[in-house]
C-alpha atoms as a PDB file:
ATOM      1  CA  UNK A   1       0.000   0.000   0.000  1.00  0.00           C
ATOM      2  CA  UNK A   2       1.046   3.353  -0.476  1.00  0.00           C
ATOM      3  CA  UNK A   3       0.928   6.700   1.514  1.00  0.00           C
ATOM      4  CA  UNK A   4      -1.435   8.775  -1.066  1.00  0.00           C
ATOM      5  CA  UNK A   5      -3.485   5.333  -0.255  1.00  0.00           C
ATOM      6  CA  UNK A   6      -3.144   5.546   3.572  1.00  0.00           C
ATOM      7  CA  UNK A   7      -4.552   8.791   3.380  1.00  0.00           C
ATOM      8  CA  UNK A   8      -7.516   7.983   1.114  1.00  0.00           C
ATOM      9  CA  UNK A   9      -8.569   5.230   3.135  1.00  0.00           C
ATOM     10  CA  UNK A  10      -7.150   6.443   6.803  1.00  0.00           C
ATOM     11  CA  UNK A  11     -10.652   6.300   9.352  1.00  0.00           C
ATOM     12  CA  UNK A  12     -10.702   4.957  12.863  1.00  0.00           C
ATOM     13  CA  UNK A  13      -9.856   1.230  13.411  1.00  0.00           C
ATOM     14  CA  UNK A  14      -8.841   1.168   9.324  1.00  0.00           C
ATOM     15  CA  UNK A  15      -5.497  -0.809   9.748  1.00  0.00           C
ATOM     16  CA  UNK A  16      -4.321  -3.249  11.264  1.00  0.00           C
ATOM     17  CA  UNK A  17      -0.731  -6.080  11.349  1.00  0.00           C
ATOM     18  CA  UNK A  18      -2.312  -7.804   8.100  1.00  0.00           C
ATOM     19  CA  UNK A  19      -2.303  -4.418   5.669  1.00  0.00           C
ATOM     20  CA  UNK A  20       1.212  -3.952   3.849  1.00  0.00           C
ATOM     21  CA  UNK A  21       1.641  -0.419   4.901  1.00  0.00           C
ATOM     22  CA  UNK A  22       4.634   2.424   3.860  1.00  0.00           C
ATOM     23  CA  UNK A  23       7.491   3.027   6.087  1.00  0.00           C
ATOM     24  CA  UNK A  24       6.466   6.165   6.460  1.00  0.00           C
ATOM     25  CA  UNK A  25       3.304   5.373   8.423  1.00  0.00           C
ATOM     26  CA  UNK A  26       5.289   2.480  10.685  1.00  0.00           C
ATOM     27  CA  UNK A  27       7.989   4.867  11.982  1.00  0.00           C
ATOM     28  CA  UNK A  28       5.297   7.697  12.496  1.00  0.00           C
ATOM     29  CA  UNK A  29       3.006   5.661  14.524  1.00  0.00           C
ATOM     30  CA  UNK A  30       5.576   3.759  16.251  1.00  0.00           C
ATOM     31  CA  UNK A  31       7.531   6.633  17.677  1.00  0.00           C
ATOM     32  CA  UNK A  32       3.539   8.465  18.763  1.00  0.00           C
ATOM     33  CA  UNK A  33       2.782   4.849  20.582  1.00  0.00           C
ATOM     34  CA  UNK A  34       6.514   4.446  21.857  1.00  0.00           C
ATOM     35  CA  UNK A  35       6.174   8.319  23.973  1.00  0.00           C
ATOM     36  CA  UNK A  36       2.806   6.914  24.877  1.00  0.00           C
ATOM     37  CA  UNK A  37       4.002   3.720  26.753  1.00  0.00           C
ATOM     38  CA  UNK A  38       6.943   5.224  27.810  1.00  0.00           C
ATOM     39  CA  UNK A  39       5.326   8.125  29.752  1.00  0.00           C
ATOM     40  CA  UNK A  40       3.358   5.084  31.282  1.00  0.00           C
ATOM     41  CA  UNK A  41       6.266   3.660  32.668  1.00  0.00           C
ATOM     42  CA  UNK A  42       7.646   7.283  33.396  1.00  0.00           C
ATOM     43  CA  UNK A  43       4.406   8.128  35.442  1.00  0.00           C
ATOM     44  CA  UNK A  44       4.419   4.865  37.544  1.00  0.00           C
ATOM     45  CA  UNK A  45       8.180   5.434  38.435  1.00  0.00           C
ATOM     46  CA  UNK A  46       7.387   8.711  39.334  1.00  0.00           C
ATOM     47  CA  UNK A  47       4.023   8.101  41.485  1.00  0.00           C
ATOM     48  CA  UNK A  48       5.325   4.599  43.263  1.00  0.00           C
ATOM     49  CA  UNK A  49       6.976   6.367  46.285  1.00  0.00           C
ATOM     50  CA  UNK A  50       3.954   7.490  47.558  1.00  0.00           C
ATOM     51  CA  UNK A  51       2.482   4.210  47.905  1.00  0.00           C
ATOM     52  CA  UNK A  52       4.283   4.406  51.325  1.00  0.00           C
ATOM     53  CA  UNK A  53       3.211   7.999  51.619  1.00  0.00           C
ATOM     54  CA  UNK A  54       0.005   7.902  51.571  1.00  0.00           C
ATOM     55  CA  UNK A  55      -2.240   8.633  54.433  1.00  0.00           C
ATOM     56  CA  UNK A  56      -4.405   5.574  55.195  1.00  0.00           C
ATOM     57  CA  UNK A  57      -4.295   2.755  54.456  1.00  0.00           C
ATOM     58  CA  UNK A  58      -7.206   2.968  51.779  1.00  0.00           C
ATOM     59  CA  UNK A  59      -4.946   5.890  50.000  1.00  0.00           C
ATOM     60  CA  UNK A  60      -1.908   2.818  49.861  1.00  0.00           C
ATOM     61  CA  UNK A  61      -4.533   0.063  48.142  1.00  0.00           C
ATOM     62  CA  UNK A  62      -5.922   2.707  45.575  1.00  0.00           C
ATOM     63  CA  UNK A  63      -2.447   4.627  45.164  1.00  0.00           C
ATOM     64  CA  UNK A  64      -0.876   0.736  44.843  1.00  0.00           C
ATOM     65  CA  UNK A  65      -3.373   0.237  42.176  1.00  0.00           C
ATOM     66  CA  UNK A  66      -3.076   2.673  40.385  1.00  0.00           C
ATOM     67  CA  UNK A  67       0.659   2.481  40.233  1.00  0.00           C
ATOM     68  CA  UNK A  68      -0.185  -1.111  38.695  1.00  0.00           C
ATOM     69  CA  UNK A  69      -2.493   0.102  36.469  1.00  0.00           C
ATOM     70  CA  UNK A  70      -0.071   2.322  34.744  1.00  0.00           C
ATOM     71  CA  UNK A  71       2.898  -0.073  34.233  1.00  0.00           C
ATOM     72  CA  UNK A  72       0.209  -2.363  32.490  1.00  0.00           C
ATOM     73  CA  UNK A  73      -0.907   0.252  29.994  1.00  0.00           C
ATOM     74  CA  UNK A  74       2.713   0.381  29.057  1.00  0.00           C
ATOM     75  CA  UNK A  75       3.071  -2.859  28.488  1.00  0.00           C
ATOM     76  CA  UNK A  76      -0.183  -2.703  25.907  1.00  0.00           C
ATOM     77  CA  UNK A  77       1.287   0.329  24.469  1.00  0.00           C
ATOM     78  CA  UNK A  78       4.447  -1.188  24.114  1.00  0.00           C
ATOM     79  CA  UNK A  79       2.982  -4.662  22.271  1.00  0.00           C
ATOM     80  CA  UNK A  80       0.976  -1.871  20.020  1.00  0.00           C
ATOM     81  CA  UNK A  81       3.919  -0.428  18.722  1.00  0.00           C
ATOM     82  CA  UNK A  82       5.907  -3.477  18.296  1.00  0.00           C
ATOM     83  CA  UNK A  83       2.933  -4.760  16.107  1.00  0.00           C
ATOM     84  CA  UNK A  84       4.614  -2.278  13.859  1.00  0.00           C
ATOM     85  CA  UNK A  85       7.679  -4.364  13.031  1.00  0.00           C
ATOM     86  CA  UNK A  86      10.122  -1.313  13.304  1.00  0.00           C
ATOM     87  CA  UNK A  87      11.080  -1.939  17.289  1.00  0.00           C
ATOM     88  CA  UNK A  88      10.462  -4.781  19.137  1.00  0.00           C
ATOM     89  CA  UNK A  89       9.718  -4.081  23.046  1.00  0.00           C
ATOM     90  CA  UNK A  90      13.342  -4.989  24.235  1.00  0.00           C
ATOM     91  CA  UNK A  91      14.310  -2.612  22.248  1.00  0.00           C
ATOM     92  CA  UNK A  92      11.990   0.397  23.131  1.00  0.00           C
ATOM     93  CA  UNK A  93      12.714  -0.056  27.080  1.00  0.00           C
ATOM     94  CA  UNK A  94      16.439  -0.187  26.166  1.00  0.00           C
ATOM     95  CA  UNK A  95      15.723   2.957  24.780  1.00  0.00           C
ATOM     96  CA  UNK A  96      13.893   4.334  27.465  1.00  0.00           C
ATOM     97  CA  UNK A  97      16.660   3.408  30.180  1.00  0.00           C
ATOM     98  CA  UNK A  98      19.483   4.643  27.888  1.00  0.00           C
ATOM     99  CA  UNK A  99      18.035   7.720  27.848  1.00  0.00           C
ATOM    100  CA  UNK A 100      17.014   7.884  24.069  1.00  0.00           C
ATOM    101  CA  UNK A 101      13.146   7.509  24.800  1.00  0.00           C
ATOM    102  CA  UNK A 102      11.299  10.380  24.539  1.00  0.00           C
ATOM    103  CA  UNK A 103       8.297  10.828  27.068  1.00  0.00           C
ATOM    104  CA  UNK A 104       5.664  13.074  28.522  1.00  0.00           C
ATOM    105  CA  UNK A 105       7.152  16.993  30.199  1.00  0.00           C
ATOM    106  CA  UNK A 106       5.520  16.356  33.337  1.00  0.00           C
ATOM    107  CA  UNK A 107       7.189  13.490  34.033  1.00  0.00           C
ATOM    108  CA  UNK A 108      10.423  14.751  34.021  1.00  0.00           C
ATOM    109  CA  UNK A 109       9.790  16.862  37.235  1.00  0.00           C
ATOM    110  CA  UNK A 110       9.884  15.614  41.081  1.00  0.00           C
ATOM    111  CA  UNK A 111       7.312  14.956  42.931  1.00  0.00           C
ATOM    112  CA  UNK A 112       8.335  15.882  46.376  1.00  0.00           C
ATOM    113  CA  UNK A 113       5.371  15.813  48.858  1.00  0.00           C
ATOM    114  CA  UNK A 114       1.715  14.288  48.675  1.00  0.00           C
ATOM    115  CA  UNK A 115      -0.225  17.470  48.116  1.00  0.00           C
ATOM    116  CA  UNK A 116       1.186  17.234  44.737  1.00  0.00           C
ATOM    117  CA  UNK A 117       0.068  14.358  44.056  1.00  0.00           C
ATOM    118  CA  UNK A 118      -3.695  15.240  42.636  1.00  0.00           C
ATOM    119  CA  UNK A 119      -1.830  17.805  40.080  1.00  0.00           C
ATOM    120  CA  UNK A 120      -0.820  14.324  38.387  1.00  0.00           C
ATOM    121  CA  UNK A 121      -3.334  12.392  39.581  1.00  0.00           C
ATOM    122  CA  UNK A 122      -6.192  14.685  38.748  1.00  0.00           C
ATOM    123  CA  UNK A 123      -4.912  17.076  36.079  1.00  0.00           C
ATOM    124  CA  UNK A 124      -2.215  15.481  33.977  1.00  0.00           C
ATOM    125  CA  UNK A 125      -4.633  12.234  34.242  1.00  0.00           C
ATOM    126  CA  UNK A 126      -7.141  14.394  33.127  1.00  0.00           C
ATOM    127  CA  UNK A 127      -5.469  16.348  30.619  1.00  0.00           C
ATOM    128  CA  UNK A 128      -4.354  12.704  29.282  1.00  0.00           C
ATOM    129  CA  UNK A 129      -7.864  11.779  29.206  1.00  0.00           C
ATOM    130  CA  UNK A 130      -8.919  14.467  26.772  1.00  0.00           C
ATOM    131  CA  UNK A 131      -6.020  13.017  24.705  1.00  0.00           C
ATOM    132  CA  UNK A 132      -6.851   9.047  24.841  1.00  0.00           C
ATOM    133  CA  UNK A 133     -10.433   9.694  24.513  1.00  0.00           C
ATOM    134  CA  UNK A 134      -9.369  10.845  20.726  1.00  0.00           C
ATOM    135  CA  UNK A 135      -6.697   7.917  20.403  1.00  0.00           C
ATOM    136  CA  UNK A 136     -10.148   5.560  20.690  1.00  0.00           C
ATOM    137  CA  UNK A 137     -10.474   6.069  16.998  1.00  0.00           C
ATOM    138  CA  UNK A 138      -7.337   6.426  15.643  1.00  0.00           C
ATOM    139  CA  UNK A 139      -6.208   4.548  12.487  1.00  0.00           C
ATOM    140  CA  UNK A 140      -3.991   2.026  13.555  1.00  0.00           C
ATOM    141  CA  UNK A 141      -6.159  -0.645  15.295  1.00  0.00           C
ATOM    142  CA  UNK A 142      -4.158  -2.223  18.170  1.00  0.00           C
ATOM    143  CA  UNK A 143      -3.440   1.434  19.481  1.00  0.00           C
ATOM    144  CA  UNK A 144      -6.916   2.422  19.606  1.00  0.00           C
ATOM    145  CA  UNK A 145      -8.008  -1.216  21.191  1.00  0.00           C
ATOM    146  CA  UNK A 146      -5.338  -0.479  24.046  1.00  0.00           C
ATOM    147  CA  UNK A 147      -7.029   2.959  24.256  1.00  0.00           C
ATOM    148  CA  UNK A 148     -10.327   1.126  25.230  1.00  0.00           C
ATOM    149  CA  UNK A 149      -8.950  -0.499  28.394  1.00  0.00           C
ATOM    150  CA  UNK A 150      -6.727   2.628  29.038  1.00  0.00           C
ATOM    151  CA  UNK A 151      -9.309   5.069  29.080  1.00  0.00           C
ATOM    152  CA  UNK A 152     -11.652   3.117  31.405  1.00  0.00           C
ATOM    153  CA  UNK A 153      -9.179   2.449  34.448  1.00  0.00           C
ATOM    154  CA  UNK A 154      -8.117   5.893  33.796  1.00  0.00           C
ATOM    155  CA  UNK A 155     -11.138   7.481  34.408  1.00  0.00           C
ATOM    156  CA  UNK A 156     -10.978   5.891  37.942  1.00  0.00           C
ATOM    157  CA  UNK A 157      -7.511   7.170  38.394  1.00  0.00           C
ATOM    158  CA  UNK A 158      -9.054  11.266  37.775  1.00  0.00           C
ATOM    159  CA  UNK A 159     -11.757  10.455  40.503  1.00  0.00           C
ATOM    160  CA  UNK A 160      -9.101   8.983  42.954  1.00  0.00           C
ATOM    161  CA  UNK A 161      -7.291  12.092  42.008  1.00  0.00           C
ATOM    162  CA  UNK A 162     -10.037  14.317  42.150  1.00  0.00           C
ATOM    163  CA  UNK A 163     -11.014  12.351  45.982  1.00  0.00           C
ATOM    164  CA  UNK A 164      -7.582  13.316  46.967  1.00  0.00           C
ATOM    165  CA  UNK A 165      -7.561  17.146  45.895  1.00  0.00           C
ATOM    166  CA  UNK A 166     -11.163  17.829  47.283  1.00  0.00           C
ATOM    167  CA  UNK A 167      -9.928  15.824  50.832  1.00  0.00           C
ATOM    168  CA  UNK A 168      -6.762  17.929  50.893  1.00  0.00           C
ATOM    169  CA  UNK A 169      -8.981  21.410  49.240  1.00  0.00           C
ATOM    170  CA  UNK A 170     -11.611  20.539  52.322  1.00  0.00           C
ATOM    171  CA  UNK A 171      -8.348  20.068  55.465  1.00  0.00           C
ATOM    172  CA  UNK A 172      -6.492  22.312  57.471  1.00  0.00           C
ATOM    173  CA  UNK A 173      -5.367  26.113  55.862  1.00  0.00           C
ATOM    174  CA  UNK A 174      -1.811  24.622  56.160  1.00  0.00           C
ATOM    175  CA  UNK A 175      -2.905  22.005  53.864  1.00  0.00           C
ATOM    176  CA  UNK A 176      -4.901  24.182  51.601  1.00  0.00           C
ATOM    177  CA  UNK A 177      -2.248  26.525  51.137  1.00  0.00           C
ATOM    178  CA  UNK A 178       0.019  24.089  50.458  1.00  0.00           C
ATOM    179  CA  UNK A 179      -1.870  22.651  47.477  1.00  0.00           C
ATOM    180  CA  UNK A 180      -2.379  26.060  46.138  1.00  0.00           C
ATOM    181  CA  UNK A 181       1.308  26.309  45.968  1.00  0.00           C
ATOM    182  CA  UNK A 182       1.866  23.000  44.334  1.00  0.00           C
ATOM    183  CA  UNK A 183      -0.949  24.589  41.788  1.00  0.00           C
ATOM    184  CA  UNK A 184       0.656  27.301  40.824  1.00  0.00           C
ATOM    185  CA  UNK A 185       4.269  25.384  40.468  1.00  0.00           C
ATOM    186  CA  UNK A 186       2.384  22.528  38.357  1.00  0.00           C
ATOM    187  CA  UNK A 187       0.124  24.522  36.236  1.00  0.00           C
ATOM    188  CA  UNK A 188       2.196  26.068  33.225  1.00  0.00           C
ATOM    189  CA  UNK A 189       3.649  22.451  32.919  1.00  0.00           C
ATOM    190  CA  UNK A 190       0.413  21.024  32.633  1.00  0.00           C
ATOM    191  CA  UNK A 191      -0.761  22.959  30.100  1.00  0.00           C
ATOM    192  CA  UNK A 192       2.443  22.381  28.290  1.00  0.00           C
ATOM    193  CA  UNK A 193       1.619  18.565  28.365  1.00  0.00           C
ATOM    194  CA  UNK A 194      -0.141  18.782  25.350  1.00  0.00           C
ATOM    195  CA  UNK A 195       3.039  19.532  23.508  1.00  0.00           C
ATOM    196  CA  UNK A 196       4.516  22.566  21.624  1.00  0.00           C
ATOM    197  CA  UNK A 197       1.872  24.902  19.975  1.00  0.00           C
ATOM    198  CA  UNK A 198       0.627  23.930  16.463  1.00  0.00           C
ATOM    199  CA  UNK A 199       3.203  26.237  14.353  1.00  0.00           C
ATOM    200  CA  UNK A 200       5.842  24.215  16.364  1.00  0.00           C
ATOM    201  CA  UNK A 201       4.418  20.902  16.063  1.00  0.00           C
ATOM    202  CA  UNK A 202       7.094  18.820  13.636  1.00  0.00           C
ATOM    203  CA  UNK A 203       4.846  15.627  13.317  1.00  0.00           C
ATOM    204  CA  UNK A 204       1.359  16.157  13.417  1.00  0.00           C
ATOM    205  CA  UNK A 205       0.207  17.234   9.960  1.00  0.00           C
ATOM    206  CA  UNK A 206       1.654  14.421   9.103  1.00  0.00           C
ATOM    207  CA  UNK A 207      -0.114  12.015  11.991  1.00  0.00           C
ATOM    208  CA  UNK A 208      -3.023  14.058  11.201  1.00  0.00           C
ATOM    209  CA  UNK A 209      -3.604  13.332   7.360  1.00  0.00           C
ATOM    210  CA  UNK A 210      -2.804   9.386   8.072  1.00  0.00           C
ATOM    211  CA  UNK A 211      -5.432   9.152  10.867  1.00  0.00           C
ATOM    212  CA  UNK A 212      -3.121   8.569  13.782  1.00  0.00           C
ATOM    213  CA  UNK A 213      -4.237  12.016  15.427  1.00  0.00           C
ATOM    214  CA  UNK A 214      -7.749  13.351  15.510  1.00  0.00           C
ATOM    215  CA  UNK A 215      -6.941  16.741  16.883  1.00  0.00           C
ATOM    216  CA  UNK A 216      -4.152  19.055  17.240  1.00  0.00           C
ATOM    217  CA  UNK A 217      -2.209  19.995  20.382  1.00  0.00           C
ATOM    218  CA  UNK A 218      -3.854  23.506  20.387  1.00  0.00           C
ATOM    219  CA  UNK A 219      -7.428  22.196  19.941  1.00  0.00           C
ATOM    220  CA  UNK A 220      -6.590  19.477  22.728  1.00  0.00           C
ATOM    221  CA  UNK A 221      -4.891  22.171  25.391  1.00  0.00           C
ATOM    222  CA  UNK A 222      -7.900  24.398  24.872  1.00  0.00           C
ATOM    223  CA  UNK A 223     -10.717  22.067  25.555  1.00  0.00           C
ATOM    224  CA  UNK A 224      -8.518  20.825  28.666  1.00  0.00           C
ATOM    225  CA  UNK A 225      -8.995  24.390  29.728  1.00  0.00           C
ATOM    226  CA  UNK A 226     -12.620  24.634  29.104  1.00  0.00           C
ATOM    227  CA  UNK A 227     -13.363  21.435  31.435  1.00  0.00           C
ATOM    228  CA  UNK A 228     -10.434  22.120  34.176  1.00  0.00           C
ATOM    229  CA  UNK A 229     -10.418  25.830  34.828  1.00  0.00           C
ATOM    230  CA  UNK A 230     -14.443  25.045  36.158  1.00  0.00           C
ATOM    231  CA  UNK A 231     -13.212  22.173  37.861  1.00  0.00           C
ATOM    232  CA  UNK A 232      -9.881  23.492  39.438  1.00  0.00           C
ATOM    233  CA  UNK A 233     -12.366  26.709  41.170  1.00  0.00           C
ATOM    234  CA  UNK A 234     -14.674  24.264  42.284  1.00  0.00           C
ATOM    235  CA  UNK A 235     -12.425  23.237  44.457  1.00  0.00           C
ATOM    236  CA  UNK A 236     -11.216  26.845  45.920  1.00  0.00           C
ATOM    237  CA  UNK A 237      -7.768  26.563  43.628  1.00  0.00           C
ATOM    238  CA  UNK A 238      -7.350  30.204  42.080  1.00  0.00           C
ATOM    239  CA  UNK A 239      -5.946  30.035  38.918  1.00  0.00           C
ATOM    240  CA  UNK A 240      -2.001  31.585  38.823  1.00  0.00           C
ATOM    241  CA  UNK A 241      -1.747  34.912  37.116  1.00  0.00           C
ATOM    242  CA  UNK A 242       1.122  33.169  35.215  1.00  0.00           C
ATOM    243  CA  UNK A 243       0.722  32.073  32.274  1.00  0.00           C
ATOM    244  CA  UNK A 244      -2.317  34.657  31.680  1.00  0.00           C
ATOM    245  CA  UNK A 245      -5.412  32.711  30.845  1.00  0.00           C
ATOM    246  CA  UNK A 246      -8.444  35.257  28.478  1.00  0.00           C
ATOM    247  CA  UNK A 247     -11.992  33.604  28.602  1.00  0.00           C
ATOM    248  CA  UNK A 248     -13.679  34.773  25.248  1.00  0.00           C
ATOM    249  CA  UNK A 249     -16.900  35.741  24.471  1.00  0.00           C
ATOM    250  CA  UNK A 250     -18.578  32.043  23.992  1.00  0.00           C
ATOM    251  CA  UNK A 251     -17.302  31.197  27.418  1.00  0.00           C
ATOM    252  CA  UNK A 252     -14.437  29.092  26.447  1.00  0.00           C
ATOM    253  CA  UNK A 253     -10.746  29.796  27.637  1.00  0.00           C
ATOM    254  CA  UNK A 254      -7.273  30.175  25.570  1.00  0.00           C
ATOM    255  CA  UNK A 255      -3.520  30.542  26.955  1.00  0.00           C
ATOM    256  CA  UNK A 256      -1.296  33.301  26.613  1.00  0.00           C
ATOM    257  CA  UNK A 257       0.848  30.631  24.727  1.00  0.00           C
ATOM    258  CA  UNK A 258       4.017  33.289  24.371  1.00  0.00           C
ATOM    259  CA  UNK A 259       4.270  33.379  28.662  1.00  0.00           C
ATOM    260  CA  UNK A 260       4.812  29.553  28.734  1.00  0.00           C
ATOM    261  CA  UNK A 261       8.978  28.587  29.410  1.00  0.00           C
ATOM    262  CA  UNK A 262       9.106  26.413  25.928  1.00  0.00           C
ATOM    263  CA  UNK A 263      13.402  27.049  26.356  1.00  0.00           C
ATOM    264  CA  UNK A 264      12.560  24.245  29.092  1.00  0.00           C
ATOM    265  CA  UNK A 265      10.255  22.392  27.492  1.00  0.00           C
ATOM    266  CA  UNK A 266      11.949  22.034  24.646  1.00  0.00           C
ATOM    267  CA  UNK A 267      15.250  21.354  26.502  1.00  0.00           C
ATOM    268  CA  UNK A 268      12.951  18.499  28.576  1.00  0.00           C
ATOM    269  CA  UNK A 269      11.778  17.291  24.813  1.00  0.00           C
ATOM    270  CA  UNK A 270      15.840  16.466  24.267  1.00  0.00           C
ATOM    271  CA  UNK A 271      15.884  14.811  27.590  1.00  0.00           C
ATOM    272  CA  UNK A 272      18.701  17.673  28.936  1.00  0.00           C
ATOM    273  CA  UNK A 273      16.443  18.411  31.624  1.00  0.00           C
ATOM    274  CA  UNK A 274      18.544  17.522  34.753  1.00  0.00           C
ATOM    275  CA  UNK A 275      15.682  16.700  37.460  1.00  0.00           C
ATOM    276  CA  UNK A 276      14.639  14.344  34.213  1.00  0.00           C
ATOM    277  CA  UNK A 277      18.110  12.493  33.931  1.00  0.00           C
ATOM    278  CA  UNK A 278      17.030  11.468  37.537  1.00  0.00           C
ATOM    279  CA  UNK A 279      14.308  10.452  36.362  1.00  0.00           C
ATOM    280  CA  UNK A 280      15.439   8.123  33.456  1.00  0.00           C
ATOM    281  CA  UNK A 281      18.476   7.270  35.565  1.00  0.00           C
ATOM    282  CA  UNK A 282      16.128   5.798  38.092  1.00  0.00           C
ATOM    283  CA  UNK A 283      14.456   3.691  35.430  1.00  0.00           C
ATOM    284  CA  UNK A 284      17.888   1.957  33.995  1.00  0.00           C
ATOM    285  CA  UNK A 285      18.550   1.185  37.494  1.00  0.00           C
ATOM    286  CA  UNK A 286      15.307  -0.647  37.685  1.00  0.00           C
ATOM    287  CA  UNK A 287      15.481  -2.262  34.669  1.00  0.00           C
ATOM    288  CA  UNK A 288      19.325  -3.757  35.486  1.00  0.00           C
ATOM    289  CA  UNK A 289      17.655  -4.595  38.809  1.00  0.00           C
ATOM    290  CA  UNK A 290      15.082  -7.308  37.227  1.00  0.00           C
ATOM    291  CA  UNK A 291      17.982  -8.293  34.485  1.00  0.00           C
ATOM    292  CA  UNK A 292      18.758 -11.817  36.793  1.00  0.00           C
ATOM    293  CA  UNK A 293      14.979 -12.693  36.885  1.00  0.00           C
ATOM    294  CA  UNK A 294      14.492 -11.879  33.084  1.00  0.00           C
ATOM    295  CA  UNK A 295      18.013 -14.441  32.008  1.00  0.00           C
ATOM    296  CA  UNK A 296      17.132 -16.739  34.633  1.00  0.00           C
ATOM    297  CA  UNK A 297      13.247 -17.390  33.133  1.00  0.00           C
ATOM    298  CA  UNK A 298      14.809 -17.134  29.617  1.00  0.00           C
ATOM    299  CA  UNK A 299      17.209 -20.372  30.556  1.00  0.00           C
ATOM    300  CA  UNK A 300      14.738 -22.075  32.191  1.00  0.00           C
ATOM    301  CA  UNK A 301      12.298 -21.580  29.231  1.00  0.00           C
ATOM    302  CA  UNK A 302      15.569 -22.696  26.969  1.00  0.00           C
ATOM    303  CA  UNK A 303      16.373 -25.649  29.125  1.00  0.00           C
ATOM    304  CA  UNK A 304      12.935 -27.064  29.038  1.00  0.00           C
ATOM    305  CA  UNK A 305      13.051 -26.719  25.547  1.00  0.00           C
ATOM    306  CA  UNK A 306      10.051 -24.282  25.474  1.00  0.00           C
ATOM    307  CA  UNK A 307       9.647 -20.685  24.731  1.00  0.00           C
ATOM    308  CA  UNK A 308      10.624 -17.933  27.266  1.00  0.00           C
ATOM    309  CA  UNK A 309       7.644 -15.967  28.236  1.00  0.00           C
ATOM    310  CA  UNK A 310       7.777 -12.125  27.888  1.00  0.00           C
ATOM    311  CA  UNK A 311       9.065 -10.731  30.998  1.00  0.00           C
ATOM    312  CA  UNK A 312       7.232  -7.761  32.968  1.00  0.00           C
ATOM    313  CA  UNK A 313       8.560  -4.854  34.200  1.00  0.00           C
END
């Protein structure tokens, strides 16, 4: 097939592992899944401290979940790209631990106490919710069949989050004030999760025309505001001056794009973002951690003559 023919027919659910498709279309939709499952992993990583952290013991078995949930979704992600045939999963989380995979901004920042914890939980979840919901009927099948399952448990994950902001919104002034300061440090990178405006954007025309995207990263950061900005006063947050929000005339809100920091978001996009070497360092660690478990089930497999199973992270 070629690509003026992966454009006539692209649509929702239109291909799948049995259509000969152009290179083209394989890298491009490989390297959008890839970031996906990597800022999976990247997420969990970041969010499994505060297992321990968390303030009852209800908080643990929901946080613990949750945690679980999000290594799984890479793992779909990860067996949706590789469906590809341009990078096999080994591969991609070699990538990821060598520093080489890409994956979301927010991600690449600490998360140092637990009234931070709903501005991931609650807002990037949400903001990556707006996102998936599209990804449900994008053109390359297994992605958007992941994107069923994903979307579900994550819409549990923005009520947990949503549970913990409201308990925290609801507690002491200490604790209130607190979470308005996390806020205000958390906001401008949220709204950068969406990605560099549209005049900056380098692969989604391209992602667009072949069905792999169903809306840009302006469209996406402005409906985010529309549903969030309601949602984040509802629970007494004031909205930072910085970066200047204007409500227009129908209601619906836009961002002063220019007072975003995209030198540091674009410097995070190159993984130069030191708090984000951490980050990735953290995750090579991991993965040399579990390398015994994943030889010794691979001889084992090999000695018995069988197949190795594929090894979780």
């Amino acid at each position: 097939m070629d690509l003026n023919t992966v454009k006539e027919r692209a649509g929702p659910r239109e291909f799948s592992p049995a259509d000969d498709l152009p290179r083209e279309y394989r890298e491009a939709a490989t390297r959008m899944i890839e970031f996906h499952a990597n800022s999976e992993i990247m997420g969990a990583y970041l969010e499994r401290p505060f297992i321990r952290q968390a303030p009852s013991i209800d908080r643990k078995l929901a946080f613990s979940a949750k945690v679980q949930d999000e290594i799984g979704h890479g793992q779909l992600l990860y067996r949706a790209a590789e469906s590809l045939g341009v990078k096999t999963r080994e591969e991609m989380l070699d990538d990821l631990a060598n520093g080489d995979g890409k994956f979301l901004n927010c991600f690449h920042y600490p998360l140092k106490s637990w009234v931070e914890i709903p501005m991931i939980s609650f807002f990037v979840d949400g903001a990556a919710m707006r996102r998936q919901a599209t990804l449900r009927r994008t053109s390359w099948e297994p992605y958007a069949h992941a994107m069923d399952k994903v979307c579900f448990e994550e819409g549990f994950h923005v009520k947990h989050g949503e549970d913990i902001l409201k308990e925290l919104m609801t507690g002491s002034r200490a604790e209130q004030q607190r979470t308005q300061e996390a806020f205000e440090e958390w906001w401008p990178r949220i709204i950068q999760f969406f990605g560099p405006t549209d005049d900056k954007s380098t692969h989604h025309d391209f992602a667009a025309s072949v069905g792999l995207k169903q809306q840009s990263n302006d469209e996406l950061r402005d409906a985010f505001l529309d549903q969030y900005i309601p949602k984040a006063r509802k629970h007494g947050l004031e909205i930072p001056d910085e970066p200047r929000i204007r409500e227009r005339d129908d209601g619906t809100y836009a961002v002063e794009e220019g007072d975003l920091d995209w030198d540091e978001f674009f410097t995070i996009a190159k993984n130069d973002y030191e708090p984000g070497l951490g980050q990735i360092n953290g995750r090579k660690q991991a993965q040399e951690a579990v390398q015994w478990v994943r030889e010794t089930i691979e001889d084992d497999a090999t000695t018995a003559g069988g197949h190795a199973p594929q090894a979780a992270d």
